[in-house]
C-alpha atoms as a PDB file:
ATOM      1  CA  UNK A   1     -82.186  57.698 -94.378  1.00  0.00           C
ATOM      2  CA  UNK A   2     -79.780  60.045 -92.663  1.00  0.00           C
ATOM      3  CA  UNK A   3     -78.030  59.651 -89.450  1.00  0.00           C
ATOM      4  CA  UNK A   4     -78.732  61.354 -86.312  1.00  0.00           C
ATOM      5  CA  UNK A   5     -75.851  64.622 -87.093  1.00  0.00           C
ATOM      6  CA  UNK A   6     -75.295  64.098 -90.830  1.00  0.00           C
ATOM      7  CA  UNK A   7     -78.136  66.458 -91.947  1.00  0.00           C
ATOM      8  CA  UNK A   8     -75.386  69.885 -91.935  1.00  0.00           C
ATOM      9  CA  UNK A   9     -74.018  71.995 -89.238  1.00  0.00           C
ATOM     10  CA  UNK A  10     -70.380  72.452 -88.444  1.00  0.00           C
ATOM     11  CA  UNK A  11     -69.152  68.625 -88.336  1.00  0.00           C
ATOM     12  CA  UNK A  12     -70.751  68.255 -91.783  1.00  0.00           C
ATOM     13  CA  UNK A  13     -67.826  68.671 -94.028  1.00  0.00           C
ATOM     14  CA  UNK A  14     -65.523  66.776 -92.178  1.00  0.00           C
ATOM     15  CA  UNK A  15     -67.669  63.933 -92.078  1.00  0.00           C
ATOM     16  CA  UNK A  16     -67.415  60.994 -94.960  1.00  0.00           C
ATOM     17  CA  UNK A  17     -69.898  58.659 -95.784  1.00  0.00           C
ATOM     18  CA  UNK A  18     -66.964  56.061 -95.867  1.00  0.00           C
ATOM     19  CA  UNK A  19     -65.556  56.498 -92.943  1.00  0.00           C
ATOM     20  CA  UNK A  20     -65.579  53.667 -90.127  1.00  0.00           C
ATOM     21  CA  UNK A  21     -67.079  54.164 -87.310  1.00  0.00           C
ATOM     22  CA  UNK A  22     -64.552  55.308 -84.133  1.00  0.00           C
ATOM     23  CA  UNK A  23     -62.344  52.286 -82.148  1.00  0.00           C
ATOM     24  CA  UNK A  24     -64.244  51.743 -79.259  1.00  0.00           C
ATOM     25  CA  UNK A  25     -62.227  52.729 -75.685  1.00  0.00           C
ATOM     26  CA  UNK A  26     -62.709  50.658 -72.954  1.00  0.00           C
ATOM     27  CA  UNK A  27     -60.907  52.767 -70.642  1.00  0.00           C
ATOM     28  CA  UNK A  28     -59.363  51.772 -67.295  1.00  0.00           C
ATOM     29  CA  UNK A  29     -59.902  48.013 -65.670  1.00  0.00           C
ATOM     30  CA  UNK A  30     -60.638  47.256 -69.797  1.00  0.00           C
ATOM     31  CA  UNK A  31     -64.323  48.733 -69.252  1.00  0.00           C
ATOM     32  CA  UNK A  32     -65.177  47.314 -65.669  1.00  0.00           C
ATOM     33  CA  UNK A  33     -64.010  50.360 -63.769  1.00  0.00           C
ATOM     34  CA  UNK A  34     -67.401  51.592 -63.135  1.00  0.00           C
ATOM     35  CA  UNK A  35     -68.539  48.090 -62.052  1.00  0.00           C
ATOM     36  CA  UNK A  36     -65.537  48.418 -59.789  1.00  0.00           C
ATOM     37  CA  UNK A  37     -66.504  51.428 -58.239  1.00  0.00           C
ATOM     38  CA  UNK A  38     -70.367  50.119 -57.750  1.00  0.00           C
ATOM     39  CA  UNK A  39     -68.982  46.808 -56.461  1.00  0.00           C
ATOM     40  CA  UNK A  40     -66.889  48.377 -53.859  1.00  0.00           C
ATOM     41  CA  UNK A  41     -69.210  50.979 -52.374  1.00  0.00           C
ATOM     42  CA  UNK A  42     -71.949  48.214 -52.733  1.00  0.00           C
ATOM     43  CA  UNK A  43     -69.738  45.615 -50.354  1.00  0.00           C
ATOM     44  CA  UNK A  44     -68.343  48.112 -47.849  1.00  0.00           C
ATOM     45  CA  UNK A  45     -71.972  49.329 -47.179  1.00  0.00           C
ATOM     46  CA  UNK A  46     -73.110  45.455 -46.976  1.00  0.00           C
ATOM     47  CA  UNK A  47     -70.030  44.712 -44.974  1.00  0.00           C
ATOM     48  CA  UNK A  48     -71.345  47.685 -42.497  1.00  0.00           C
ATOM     49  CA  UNK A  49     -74.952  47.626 -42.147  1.00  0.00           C
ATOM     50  CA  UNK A  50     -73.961  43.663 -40.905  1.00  0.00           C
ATOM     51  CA  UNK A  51     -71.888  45.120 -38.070  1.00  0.00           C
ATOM     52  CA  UNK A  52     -74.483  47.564 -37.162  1.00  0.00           C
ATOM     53  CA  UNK A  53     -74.417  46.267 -33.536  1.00  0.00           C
ATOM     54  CA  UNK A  54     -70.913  47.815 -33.337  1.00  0.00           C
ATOM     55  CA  UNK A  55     -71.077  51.284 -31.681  1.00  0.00           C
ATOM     56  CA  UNK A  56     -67.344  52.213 -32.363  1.00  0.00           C
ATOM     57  CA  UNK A  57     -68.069  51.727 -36.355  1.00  0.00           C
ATOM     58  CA  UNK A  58     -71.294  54.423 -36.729  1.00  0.00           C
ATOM     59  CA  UNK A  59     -69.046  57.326 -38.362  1.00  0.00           C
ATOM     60  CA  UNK A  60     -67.710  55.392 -40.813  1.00  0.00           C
ATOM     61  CA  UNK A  61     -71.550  53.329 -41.539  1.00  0.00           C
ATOM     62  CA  UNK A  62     -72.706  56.890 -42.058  1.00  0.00           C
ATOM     63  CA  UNK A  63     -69.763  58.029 -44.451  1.00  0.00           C
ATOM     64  CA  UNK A  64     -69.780  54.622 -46.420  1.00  0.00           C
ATOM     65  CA  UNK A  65     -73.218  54.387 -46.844  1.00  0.00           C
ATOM     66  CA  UNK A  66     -73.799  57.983 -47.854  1.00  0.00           C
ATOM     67  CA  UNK A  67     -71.074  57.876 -50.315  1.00  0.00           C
ATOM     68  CA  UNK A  68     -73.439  54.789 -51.761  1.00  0.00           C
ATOM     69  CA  UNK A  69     -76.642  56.414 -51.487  1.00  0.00           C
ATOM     70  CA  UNK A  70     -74.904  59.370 -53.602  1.00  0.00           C
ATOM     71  CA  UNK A  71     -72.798  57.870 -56.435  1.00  0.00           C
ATOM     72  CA  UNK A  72     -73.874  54.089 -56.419  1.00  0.00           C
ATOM     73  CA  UNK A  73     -77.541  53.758 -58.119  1.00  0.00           C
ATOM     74  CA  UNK A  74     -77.198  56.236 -60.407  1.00  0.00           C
ATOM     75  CA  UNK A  75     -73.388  55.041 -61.436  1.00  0.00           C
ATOM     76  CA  UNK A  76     -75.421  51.653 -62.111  1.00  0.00           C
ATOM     77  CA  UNK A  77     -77.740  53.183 -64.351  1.00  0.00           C
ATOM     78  CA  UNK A  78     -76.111  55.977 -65.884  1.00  0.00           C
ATOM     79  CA  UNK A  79     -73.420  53.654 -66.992  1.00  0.00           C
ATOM     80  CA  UNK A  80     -75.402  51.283 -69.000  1.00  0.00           C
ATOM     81  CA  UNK A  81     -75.614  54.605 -71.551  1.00  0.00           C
ATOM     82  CA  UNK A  82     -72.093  54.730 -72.183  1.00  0.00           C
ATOM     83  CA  UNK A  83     -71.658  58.769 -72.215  1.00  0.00           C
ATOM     84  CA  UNK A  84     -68.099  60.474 -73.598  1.00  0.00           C
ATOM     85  CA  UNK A  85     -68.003  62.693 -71.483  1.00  0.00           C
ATOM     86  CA  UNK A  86     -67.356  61.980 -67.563  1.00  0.00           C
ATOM     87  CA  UNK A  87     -68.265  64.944 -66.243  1.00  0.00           C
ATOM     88  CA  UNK A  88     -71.792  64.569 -67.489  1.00  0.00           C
ATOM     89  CA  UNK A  89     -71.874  60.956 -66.604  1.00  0.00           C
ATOM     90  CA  UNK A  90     -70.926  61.595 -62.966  1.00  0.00           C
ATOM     91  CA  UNK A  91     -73.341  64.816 -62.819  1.00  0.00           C
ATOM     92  CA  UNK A  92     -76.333  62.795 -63.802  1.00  0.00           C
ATOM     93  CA  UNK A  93     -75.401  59.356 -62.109  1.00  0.00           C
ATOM     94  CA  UNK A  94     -75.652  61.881 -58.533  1.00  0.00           C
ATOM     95  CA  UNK A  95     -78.762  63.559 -60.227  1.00  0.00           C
ATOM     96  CA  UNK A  96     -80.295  59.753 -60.897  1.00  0.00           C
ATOM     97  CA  UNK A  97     -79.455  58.796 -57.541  1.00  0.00           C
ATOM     98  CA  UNK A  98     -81.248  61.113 -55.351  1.00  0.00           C
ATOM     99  CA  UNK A  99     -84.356  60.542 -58.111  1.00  0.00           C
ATOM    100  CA  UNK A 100     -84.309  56.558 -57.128  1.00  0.00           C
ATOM    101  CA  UNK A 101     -84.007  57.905 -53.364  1.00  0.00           C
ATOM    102  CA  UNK A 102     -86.587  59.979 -53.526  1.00  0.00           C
ATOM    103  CA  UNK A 103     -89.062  57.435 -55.465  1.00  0.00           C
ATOM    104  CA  UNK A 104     -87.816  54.635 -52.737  1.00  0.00           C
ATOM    105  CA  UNK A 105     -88.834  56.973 -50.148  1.00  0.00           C
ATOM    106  CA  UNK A 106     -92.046  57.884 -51.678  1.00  0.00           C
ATOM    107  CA  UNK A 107     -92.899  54.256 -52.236  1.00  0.00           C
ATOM    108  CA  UNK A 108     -92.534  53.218 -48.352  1.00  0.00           C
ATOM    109  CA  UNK A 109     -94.150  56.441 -47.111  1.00  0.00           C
ATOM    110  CA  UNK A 110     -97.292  55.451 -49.542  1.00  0.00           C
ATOM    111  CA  UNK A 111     -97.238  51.898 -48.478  1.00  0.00           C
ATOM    112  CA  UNK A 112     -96.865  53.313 -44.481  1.00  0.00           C
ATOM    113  CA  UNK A 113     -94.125  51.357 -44.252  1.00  0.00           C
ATOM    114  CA  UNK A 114     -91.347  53.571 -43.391  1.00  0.00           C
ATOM    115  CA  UNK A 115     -88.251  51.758 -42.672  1.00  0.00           C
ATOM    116  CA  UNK A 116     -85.363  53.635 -43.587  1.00  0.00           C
ATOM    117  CA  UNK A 117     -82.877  50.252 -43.936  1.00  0.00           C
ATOM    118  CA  UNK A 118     -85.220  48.466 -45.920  1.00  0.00           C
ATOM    119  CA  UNK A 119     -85.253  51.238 -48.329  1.00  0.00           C
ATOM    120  CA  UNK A 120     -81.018  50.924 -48.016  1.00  0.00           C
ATOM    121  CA  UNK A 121     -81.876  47.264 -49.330  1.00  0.00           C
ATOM    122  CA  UNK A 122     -84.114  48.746 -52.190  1.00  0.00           C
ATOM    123  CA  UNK A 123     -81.354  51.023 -53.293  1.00  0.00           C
ATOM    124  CA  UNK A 124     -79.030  47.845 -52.780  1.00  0.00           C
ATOM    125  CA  UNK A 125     -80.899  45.410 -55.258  1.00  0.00           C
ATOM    126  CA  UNK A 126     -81.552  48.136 -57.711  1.00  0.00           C
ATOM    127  CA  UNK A 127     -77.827  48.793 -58.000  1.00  0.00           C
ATOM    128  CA  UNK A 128     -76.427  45.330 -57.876  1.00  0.00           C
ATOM    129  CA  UNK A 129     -78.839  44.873 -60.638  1.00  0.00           C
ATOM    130  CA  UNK A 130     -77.299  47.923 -63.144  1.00  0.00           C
ATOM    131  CA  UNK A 131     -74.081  46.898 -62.120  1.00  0.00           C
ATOM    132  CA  UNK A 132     -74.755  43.120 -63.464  1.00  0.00           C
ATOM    133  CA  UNK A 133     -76.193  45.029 -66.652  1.00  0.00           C
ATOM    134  CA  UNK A 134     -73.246  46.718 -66.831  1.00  0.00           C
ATOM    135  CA  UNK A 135     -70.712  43.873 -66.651  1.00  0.00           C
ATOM    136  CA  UNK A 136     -72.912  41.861 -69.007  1.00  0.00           C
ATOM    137  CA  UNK A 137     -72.957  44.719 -71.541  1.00  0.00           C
ATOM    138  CA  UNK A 138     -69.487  45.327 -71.130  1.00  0.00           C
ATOM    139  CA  UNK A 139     -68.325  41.995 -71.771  1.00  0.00           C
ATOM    140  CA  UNK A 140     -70.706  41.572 -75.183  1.00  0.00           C
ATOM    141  CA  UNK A 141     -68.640  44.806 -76.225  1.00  0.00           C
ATOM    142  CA  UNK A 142     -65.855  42.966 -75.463  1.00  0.00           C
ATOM    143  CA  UNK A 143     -66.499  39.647 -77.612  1.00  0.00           C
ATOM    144  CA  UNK A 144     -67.794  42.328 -80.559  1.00  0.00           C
ATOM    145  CA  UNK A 145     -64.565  43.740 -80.122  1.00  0.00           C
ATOM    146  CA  UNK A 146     -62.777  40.382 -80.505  1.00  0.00           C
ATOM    147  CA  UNK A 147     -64.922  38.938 -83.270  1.00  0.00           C
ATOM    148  CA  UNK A 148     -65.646  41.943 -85.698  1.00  0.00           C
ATOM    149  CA  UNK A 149     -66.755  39.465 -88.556  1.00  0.00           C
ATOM    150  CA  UNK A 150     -69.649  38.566 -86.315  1.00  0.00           C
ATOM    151  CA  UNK A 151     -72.694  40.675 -86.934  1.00  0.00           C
ATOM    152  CA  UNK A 152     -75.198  40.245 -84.154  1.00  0.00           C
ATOM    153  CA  UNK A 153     -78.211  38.345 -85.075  1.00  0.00           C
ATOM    154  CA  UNK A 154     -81.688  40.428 -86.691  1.00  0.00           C
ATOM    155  CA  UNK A 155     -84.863  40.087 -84.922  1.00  0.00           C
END
């Protein structure tokens, strides 16, 4: 059976059948950079929509939580694929993001239950959950990096 790339094209001579597969790069914070990233914007718009009664603080609720709403979900997700390339990554975790806003949006406006921070929560729970997906699948990388004798069990 031939691999996804091997069947000719430009890469075809340089590639042997014998050759192991690529180290894998973690990258910065050893893989949990994007995690990072989530976790931050996720607790800095928690911390905020919690001091909501606080007039003085409404500029910086709005930057926060727009900064979420555009690079947060869609970081969660999109990071779960593992991409090379960063740009692309970044591009379509902003694309993804204003998809899940949309279908959020959608959902309460169909259910005629518009409430604009209850759909923050929505986009809340959905990212804490990719970024726990994320850190999970990050770490098994981690212990398949450490234990390369280990093959991971067949169904």
């Amino acid at each position: 059976m031939k691999e996804f790339g091997r069947e000719g094209g430009e890469n075809s001579e340089n590639v042997d059948e014998d050759q192991t597969p690529a180290p894998v790069v973690l990258g910065p914070l050893g893989g949990y950079w994007r995690v990072a990233v989530i976790g931050g914007l996720l607790v800095a718009t928690l911390a905020l929509q919690a001091l909501s009664g606080v007039g003085s603080l409404d500029a910086i609720r709005a930057g926060v939580t727009l900064a979420f709403m555009a690079a947060a979900p869609g970081m969660a997700l999109m990071g779960l694929l593992r991409l090379d390339d960063l740009l692309l990554e970044l591009s379509l975790a902003l694309a993804l993001s204003l998809v899940l806003e949309t279908i959020i949006a959608m959902a309460l406006l169909l259910l005629r239950h518009w409430v604009p921070s209850q759909g923050l929560i929505a986009l809340e729970v959905v990212t804490a959950i990719g970024a726990l997906a994320q850190a999970n699948q990050v770490t098994k990388l981690k212990q398949r990096i450490h234990h390369p004798g280990a093959a991971p069990a067949s169904p």
